[in-house]
N, C-alpha and C. Protein backbone atom coordinates (compact mmCIF):
# COMPACT_ATOMS: atom_id res chain seq x y z
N UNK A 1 65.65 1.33 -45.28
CA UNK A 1 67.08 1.18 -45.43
C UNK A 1 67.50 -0.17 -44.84
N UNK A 2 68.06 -0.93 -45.58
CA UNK A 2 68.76 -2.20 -45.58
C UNK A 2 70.09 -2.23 -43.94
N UNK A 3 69.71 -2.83 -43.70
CA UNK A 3 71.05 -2.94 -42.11
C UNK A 3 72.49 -3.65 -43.22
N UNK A 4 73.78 -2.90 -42.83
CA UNK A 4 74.60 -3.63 -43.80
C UNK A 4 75.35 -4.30 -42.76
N UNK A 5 76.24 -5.66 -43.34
CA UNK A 5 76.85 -5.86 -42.00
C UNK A 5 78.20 -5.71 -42.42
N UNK A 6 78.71 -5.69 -41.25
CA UNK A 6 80.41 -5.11 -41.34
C UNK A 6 81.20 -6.14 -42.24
N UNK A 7 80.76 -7.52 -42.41
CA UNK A 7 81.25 -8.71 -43.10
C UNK A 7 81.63 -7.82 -44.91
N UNK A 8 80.19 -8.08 -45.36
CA UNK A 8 80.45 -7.04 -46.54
C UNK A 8 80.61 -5.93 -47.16
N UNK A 9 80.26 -4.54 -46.33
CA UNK A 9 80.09 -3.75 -46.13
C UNK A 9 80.76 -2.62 -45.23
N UNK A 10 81.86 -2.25 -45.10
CA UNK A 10 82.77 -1.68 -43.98
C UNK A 10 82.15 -0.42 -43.87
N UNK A 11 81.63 0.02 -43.06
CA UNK A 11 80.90 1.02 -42.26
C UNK A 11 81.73 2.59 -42.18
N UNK A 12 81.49 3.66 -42.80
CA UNK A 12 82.12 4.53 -43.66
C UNK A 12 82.21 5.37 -42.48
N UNK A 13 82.57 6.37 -41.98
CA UNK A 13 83.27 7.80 -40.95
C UNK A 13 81.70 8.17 -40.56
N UNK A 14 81.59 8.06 -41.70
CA UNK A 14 79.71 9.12 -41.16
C UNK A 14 78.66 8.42 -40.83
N UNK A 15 78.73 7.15 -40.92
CA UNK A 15 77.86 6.45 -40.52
C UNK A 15 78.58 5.93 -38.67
N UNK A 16 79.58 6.45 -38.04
CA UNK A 16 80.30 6.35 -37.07
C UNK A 16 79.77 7.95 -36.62
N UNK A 17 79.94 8.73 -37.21
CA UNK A 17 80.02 10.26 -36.86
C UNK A 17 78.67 10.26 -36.06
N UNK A 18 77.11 9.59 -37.18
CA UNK A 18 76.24 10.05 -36.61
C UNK A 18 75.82 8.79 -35.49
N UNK A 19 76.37 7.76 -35.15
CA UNK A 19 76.45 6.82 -34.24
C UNK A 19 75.71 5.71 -34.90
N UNK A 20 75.94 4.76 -34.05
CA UNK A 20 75.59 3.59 -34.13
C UNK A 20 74.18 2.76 -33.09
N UNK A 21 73.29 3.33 -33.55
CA UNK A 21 72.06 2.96 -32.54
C UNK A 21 72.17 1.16 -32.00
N UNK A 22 71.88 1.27 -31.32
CA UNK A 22 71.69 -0.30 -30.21
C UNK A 22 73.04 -0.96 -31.01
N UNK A 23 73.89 -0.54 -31.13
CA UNK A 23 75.35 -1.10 -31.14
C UNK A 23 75.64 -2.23 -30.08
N UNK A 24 75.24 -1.83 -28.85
CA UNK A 24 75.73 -3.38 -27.84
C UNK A 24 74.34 -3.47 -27.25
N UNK A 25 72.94 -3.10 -28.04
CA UNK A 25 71.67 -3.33 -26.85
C UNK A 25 71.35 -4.39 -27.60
N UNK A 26 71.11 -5.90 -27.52
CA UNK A 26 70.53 -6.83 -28.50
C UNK A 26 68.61 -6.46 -28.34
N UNK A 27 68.36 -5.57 -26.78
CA UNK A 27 66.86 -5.72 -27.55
C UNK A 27 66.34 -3.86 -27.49
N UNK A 28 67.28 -3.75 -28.06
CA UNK A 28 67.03 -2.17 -28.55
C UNK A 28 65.80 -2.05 -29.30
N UNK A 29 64.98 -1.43 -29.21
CA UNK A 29 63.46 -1.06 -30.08
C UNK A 29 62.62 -1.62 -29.71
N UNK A 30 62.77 -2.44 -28.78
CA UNK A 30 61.38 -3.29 -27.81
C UNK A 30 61.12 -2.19 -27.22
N UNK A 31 59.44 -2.12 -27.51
CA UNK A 31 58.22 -1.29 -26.11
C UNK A 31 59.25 0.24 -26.61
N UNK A 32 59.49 0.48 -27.58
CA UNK A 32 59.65 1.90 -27.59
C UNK A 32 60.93 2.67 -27.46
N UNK A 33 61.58 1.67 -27.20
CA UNK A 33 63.11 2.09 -26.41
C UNK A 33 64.19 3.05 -26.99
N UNK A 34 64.21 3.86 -26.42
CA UNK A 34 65.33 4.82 -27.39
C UNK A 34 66.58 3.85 -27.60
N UNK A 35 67.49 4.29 -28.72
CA UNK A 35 68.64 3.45 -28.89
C UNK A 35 69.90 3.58 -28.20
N UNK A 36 70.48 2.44 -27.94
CA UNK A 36 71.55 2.55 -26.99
C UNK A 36 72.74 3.54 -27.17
N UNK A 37 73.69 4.17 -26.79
CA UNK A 37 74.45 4.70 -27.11
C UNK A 37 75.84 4.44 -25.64
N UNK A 38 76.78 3.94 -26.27
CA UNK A 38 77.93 3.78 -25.41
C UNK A 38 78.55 5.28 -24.76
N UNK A 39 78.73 5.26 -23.51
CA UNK A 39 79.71 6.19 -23.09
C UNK A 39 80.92 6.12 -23.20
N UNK A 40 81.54 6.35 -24.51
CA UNK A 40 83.26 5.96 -24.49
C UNK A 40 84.30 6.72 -23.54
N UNK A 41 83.61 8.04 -23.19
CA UNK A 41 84.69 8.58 -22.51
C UNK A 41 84.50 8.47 -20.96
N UNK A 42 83.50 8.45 -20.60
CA UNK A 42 83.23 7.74 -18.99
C UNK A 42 84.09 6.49 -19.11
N UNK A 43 83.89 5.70 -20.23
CA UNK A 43 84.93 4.29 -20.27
C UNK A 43 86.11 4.44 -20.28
N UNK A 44 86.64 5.82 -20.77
CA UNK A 44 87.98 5.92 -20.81
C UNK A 44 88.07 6.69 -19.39
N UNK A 45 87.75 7.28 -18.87
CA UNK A 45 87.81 7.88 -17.44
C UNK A 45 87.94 6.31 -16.67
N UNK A 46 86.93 5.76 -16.46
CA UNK A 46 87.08 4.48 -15.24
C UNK A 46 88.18 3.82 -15.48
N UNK A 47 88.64 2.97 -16.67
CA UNK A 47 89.43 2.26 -16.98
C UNK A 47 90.97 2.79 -17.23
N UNK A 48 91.46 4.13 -16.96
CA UNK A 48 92.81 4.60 -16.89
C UNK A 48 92.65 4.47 -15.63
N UNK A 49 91.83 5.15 -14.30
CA UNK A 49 91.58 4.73 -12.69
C UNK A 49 91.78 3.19 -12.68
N UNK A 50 91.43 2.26 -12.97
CA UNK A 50 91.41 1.25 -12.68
C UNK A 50 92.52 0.65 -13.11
N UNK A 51 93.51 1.01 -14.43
CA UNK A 51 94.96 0.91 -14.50
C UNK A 51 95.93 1.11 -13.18
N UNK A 52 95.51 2.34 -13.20
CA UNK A 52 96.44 3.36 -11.93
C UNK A 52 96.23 2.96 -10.62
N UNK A 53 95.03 2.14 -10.11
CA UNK A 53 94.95 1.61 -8.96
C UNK A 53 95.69 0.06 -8.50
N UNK A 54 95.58 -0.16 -9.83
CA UNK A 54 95.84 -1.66 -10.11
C UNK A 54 97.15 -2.01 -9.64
N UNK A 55 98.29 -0.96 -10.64
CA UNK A 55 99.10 -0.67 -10.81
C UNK A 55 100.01 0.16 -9.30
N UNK A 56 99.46 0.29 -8.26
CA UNK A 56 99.57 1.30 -6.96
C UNK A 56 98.98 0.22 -6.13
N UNK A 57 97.89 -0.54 -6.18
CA UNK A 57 98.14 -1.71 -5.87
C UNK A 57 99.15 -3.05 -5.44
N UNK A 58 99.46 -3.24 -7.10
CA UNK A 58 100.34 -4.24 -7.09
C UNK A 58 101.33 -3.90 -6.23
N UNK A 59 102.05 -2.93 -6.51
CA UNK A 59 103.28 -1.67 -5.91
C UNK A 59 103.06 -2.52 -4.54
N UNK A 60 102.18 -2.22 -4.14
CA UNK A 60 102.36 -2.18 -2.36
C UNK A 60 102.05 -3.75 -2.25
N UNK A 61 101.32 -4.75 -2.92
CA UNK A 61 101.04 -6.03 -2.46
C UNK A 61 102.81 -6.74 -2.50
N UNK A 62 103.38 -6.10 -3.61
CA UNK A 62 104.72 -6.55 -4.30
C UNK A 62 105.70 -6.19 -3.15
N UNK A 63 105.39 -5.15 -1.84
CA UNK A 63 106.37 -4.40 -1.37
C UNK A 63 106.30 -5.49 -0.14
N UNK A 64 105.04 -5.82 0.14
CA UNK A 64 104.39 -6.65 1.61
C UNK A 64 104.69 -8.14 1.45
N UNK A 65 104.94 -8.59 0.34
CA UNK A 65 105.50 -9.94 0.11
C UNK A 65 104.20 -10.88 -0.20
N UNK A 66 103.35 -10.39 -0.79
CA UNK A 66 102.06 -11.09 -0.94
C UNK A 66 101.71 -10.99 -2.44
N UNK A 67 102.25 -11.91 -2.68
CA UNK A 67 102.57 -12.40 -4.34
C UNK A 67 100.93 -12.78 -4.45
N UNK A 68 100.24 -13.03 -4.04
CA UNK A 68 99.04 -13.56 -4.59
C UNK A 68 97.80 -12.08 -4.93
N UNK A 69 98.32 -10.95 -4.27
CA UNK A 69 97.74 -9.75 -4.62
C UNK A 69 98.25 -9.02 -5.69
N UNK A 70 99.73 -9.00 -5.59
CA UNK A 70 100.44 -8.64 -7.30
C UNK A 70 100.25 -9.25 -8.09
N UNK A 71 100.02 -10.55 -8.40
CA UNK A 71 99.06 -11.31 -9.52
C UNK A 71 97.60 -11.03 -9.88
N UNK A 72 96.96 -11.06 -8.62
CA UNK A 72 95.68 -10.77 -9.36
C UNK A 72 95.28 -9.28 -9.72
N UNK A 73 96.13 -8.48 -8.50
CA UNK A 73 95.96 -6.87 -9.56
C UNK A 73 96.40 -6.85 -10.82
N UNK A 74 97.60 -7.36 -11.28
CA UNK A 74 98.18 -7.55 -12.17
C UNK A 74 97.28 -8.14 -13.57
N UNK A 75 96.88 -8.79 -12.74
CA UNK A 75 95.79 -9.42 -14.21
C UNK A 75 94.56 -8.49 -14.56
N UNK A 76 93.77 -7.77 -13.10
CA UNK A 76 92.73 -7.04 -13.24
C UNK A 76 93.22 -5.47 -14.03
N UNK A 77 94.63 -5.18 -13.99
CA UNK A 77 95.00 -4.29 -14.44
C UNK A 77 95.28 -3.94 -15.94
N UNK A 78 96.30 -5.37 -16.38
CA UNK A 78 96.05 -5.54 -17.83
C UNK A 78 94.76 -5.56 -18.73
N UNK A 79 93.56 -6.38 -18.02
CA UNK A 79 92.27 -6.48 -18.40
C UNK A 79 92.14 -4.80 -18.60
N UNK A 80 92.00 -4.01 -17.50
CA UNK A 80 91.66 -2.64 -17.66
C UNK A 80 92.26 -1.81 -18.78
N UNK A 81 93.41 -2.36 -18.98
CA UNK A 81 94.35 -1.47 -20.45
C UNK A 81 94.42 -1.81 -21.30
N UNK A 82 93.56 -3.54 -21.57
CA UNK A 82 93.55 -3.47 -22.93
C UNK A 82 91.93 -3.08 -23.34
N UNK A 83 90.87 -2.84 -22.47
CA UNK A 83 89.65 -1.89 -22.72
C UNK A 83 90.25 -0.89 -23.01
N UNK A 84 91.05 -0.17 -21.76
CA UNK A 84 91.61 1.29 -22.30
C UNK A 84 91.46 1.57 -23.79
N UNK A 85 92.55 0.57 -24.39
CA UNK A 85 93.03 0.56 -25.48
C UNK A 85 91.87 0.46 -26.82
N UNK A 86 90.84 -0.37 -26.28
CA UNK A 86 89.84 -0.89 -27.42
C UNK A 86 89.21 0.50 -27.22
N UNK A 87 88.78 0.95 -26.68
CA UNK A 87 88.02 2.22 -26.62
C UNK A 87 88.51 3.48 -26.98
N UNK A 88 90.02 3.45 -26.88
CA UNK A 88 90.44 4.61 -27.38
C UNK A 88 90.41 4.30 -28.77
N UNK A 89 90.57 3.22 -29.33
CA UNK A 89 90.82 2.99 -30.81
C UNK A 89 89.23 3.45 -31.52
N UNK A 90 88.12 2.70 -30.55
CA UNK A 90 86.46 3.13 -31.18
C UNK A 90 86.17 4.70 -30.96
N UNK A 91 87.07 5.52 -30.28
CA UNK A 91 86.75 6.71 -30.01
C UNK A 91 87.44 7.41 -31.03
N UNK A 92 88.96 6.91 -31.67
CA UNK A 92 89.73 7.87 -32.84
C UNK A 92 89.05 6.94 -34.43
N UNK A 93 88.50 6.15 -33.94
CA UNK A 93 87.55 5.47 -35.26
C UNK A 93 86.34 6.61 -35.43
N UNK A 94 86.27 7.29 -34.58
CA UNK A 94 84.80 8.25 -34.82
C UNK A 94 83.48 7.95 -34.36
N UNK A 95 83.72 6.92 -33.67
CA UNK A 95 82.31 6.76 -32.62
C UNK A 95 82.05 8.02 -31.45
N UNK A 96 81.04 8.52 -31.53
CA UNK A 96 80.59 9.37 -30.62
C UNK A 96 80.36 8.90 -29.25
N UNK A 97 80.18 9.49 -27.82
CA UNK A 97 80.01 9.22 -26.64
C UNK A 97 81.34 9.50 -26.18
């Protein structure tokens, strides 16, 4: 079976349903290797925590007058929600994990 790529070929529900082997491993199948499989919902577990800390964070750096901690939570927080976001979208796309 031919590898199709997403360029010409848009990758159908069931070919998502039954997963996507070495999806992010570039040396997946060396020496035997079973194929990679993403944990989307451990990803969605860490990365709503890491919103909510961020976010409870900032809160208190913002309260103490230390603008240089509400910025960088602030940035580490957005980073965290827009993964949130990409992962919830590959998880209602029908990727398994």
């Amino acid at each position: 079976m031919q590898a199709r790529t997403h360029r010409h070929h848009p990758r159908s529900r069931e070919e998502y349903a039954r997963g996507l082997p070495d999806y992010h491993d570039p040396t997946g199948g060396f020496g035997g290797a079973a194929p990679a499989y993403s944990a989307l919902t451990l990803r969605i577990v860490l990365a709503s925590l890491a919103v909510v800390l961020c976010v409870g964070g900032a809160i208190l750096f913002a309260l103490y007058d230390a603008w240089w901690g509400t910025i960088v939570l602030g940035i580490v927080g957005l980073g965290s929600l827009v993964d949130l976001a990409w992962v919830v979208h590959r998880k209602r796309r029908g990727e398994p994990g």
